[in-house]
Protein backbone atom coordinates (compact mmCIF):
# COMPACT_ATOMS: atom_id res chain seq x y z
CA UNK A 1 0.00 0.00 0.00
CA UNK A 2 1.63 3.37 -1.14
CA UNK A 3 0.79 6.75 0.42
CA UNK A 4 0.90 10.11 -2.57
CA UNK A 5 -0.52 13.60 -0.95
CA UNK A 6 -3.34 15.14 -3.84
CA UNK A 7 -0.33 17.24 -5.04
CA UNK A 8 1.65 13.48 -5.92
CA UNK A 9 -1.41 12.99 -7.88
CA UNK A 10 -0.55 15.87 -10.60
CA UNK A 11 3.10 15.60 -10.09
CA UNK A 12 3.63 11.64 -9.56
CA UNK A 13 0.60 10.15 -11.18
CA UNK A 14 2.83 7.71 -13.64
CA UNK A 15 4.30 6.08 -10.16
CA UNK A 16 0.55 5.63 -8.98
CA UNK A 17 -0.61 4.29 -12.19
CA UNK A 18 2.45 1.94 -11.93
CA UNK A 19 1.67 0.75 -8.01
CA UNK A 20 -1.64 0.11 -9.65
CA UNK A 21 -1.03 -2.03 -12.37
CA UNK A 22 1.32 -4.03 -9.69
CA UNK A 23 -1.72 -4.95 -7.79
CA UNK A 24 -0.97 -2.48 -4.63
CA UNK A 25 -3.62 -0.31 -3.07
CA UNK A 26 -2.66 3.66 -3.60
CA UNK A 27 -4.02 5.85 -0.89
CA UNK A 28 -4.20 9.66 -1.34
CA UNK A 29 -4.24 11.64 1.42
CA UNK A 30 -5.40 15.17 2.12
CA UNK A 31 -3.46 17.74 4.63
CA UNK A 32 -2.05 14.03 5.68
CA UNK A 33 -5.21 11.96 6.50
CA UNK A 34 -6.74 9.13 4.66
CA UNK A 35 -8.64 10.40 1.93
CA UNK A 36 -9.17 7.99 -1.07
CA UNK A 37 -8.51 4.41 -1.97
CA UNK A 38 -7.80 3.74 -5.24
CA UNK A 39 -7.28 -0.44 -6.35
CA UNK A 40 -7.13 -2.13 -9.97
CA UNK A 41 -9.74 -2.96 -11.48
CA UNK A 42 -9.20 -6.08 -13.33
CA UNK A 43 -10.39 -6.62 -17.07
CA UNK A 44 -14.05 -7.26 -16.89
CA UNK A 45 -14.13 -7.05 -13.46
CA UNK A 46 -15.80 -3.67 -13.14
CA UNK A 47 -19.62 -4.96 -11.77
CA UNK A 48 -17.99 -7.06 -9.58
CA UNK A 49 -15.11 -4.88 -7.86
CA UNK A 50 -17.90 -1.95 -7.93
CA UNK A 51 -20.11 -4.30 -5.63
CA UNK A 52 -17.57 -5.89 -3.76
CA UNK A 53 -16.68 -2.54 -2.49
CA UNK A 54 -19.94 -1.85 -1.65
CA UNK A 55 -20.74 -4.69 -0.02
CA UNK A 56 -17.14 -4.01 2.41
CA UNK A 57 -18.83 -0.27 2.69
CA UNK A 58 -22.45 -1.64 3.62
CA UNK A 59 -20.52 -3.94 6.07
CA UNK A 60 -18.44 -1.29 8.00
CA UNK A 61 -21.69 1.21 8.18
CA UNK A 62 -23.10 -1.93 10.22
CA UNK A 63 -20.49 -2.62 12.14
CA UNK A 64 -20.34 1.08 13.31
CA UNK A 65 -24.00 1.32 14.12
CA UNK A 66 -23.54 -2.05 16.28
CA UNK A 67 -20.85 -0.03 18.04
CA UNK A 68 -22.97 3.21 18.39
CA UNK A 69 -25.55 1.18 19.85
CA UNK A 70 -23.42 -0.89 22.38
CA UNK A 71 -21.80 1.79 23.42
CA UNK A 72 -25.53 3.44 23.87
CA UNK A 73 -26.53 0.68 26.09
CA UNK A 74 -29.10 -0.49 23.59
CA UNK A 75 -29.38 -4.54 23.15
CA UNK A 76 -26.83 -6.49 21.57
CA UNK A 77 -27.79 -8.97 19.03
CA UNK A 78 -27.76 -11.85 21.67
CA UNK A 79 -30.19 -10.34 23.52
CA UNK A 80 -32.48 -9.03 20.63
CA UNK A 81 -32.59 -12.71 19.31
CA UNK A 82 -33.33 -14.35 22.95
CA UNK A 83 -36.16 -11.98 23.06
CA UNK A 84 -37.63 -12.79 19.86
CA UNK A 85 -37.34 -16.29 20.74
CA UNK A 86 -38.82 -15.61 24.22
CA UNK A 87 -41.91 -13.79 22.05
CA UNK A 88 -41.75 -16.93 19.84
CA UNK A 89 -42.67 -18.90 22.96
CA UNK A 90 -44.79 -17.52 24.31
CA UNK A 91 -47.51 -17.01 21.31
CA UNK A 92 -46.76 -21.01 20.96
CA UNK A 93 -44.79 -20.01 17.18
C-alpha cells in the first residue's frame, strides 16, 4: 500500500498508475489523512469490484452502528434474538 498527498497525484501520477497495475492499493491523502482508496480494477471485473466494495462499505456502516448502539446501552444482538425467541414462545410459534 503506497501513500501520494493530492499534489503526488498531478506531479507523480505515472508512479501511482504503476503501483496500480502491480496490484498495490494507492491511498491519497489530504493535509495528511486518509482520503481515497484507489485499487485495480481487473479486465471485466468492473460490476464485480464496484459491488464488492460496496458490499465491504455496507458492512463497515453496520459494524459502526452495532458499536454506536453498544456503546448506547441499547441490546446487543444476543439479547435481541433471545427476546424474539422468548416472544416466539410464548404465542406457541
Amino acid at each position: 500500500m503506497e501513500f501520494y498527498s493530492v499534489r503526488d497525484m498531478r506531479t507523480a501520477s505515472g508512479a501511482m498508475w504503476s503501483r496500480l497495475a502491480q496490484g498495490d492499493e494507492v491511498v491519497i491523502t489530504n493535509n495528511g489523512k486518509p482520503s481515497a482508496l484507489m485499487i485495480e480494477i481487473p479486465e471485466g471485473g468492473f460490476d464485480e469490484t464496484v459491488q464488492a466494495v460496496r458490499q465491504a462499505r455496507a458492512m463497515i456502516a453496520m459494524n459502526r452502528m452495532r458499536r454506536r448502539a453498544a456503546e448506547a446501552g441499547y441490546m446487543s444482538d444476543a439479547e435481541i434474538e433471545a427476546a424474539i425467541a422468548e416472544a416466539r414462545r410464548g404465542d406457541g410459534a
